[in-house]
Protein backbone atom coordinates (compact mmCIF):
# COMPACT_ATOMS: atom_id res chain seq x y z
CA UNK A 1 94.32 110.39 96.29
CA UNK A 2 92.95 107.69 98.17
CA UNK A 3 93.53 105.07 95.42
CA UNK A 4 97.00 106.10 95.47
CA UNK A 5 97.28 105.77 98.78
CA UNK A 6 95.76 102.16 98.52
CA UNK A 7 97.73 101.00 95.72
CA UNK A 8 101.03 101.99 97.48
CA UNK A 9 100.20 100.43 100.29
CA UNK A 10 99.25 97.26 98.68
CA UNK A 11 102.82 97.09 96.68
CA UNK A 12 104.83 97.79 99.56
CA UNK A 13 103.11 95.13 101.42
CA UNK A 14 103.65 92.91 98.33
CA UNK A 15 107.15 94.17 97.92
CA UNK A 16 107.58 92.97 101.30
CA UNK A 17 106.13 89.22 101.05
CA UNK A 18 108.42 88.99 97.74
CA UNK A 19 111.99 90.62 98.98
CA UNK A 20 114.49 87.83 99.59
CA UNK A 21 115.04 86.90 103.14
CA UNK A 22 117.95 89.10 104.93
CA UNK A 23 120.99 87.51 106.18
CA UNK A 24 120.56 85.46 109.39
CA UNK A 25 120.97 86.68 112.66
CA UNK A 26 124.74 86.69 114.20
CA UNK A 27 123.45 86.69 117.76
CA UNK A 28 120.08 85.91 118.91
CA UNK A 29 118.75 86.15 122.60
CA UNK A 30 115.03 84.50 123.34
CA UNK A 31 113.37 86.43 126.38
CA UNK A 32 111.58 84.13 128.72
CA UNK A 33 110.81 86.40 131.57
CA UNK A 34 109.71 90.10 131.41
CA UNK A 35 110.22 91.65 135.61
CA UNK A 36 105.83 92.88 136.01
CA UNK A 37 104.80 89.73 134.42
CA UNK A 38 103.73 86.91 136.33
CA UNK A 39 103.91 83.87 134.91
CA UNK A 40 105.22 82.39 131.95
CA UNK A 41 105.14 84.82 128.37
CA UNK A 42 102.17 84.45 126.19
CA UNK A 43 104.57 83.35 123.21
CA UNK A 44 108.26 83.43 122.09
CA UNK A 45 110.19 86.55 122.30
CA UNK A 46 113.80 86.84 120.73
CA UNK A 47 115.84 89.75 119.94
CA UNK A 48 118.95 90.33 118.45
CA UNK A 49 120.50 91.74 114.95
CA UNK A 50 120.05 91.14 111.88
CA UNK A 51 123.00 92.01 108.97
CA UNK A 52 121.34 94.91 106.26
CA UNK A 53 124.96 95.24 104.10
CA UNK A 54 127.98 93.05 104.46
CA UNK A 55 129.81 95.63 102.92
CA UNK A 56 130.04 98.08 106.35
CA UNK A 57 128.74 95.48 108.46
CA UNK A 58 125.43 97.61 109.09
CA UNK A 59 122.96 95.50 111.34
CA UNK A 60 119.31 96.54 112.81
CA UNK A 61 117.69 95.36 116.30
CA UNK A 62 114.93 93.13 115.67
CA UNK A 63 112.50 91.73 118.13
CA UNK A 64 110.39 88.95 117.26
CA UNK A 65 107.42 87.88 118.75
CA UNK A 66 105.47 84.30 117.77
CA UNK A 67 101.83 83.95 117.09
CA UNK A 68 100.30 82.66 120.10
CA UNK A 69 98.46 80.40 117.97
CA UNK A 70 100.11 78.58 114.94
CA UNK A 71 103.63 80.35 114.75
CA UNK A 72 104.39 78.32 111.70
CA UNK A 73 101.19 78.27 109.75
CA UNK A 74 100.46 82.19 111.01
CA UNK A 75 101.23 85.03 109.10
CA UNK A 76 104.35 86.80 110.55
CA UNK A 77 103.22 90.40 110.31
CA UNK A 78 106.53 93.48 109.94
CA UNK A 79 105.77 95.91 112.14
CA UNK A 80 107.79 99.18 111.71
CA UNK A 81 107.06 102.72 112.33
CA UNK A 82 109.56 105.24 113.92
CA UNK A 83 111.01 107.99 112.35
CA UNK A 84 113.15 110.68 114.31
CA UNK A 85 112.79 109.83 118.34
CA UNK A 86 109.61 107.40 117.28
CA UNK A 87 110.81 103.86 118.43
CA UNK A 88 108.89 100.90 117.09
CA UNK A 89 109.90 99.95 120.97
CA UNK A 90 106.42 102.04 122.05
CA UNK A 91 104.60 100.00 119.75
CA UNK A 92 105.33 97.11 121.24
CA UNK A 93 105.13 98.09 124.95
CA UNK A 94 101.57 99.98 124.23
CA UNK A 95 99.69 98.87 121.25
CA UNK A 96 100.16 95.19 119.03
CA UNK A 97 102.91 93.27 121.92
CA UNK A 98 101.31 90.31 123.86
CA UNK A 99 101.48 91.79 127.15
CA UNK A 100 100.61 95.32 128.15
CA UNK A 101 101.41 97.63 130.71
CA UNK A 102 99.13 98.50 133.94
CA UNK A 103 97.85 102.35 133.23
CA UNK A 104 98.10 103.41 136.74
CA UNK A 105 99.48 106.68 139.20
CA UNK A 106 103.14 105.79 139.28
CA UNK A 107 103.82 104.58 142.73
CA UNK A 108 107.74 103.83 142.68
CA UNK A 109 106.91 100.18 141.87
CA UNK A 110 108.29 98.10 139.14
CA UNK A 111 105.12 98.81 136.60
CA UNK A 112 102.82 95.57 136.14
CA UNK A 113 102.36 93.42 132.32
CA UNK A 114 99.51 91.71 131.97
CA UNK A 115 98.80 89.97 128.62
CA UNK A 116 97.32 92.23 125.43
CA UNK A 117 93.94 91.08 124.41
CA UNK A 118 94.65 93.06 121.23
CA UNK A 119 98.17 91.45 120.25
CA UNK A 120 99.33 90.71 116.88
CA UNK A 121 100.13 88.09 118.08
CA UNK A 122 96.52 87.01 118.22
CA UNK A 123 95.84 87.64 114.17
CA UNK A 124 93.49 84.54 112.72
CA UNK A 125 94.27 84.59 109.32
CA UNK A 126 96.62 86.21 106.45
CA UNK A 127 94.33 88.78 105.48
CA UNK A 128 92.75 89.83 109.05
CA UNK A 129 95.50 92.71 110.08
CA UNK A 130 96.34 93.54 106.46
CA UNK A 131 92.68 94.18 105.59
CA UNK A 132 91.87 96.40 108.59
CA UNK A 133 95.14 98.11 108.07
CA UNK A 134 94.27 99.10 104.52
CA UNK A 135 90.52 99.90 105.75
CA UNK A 136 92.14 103.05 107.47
CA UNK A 137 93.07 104.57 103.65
C-alpha cells in the first residue's frame, strides 16, 4: 500500500512538472505591504487569477510567492490542499508562507507577522521539499 502510495505521488508530481503552462493571468496585483509586518516583505507576493477553461471563462485565485533566494533558478513548488471549508489560505498564513503570525492572547490589536524561518520560500534545491514530502508515505 505504501508503494502505491509512493508511486502516485511521484506521477502526480511528475504530471505536474510536464502539464503545459495555463493561460496567463488577466489581472495580476503584487503585494508589497502586509498591515503586522514591519518592514519590507521577505520576497515577492502577487495574486490574482488565472484562466482554467476559455470555454465558461472559469478562473482560480492564485497567490504566488518568490524564493527568497534564486526565484529564477529555484524550484517553484504548487502548493494546494483544501477540500470542503479547507483553504490553501491557512497554509499560507500558518505553515510554508514567508512570514508568520504572532501566537499570542488576542488583545484587540491588529495581530503581528514576523518572517517564517520554515518558508518554502527558503527550499535549497529541487529535490529538498519533494523528498521530505514523499518521506511522510
Amino acid at each position: 500500500m505504501h508503494l502505491l502510495l509512493r508511486v502516485v505521488a511521484v506521477a502526480a508530481y511528475l504530471l505536474l512538472l510536464l502539464a503545459p503552462p495555463p493561460p496567463l493571468s488577466r489581472a495580476a496585483t503584487v503585494v508589497t505591504r502586509l498591515p503586522g509586518f514591519d518592514g519590507a516583505l521577505p520576497s515577492c507576493l502577487e495574486t490574482g487569477y488565472v484562466g482554467v477553461d476559455d470555454a465558461t471563462g472559469a478562473e482560480l485565485f492564485y497567490y504566488l510567492v518568490e524564493s527568497e533566494r534564486s526565484p529564477r533558478a529555484d524550484p517553484l513548488v504548487l502548493w494546494h490542499s483544501g477540500g470542503p471549508r479547507c483553504s490553501a489560505l491557512s497554509a499560507l498564513a500558518f505553515q510554508i508562507g514567508p512570514v508568520r503570525f504572532v501566537e499570542r492572547r488576542y488583545d484587540g490589536a491588529l495581530p503581528r507577522l514576523v518572517r517564517n524561518p520554515y518558508s518554502l520560500t527558503q527550499v535549497r534545491t529541487r529535490r529538498s521539499y519533494p523528498l521530505s514530502f514523499f518521506s511522510l508515505f
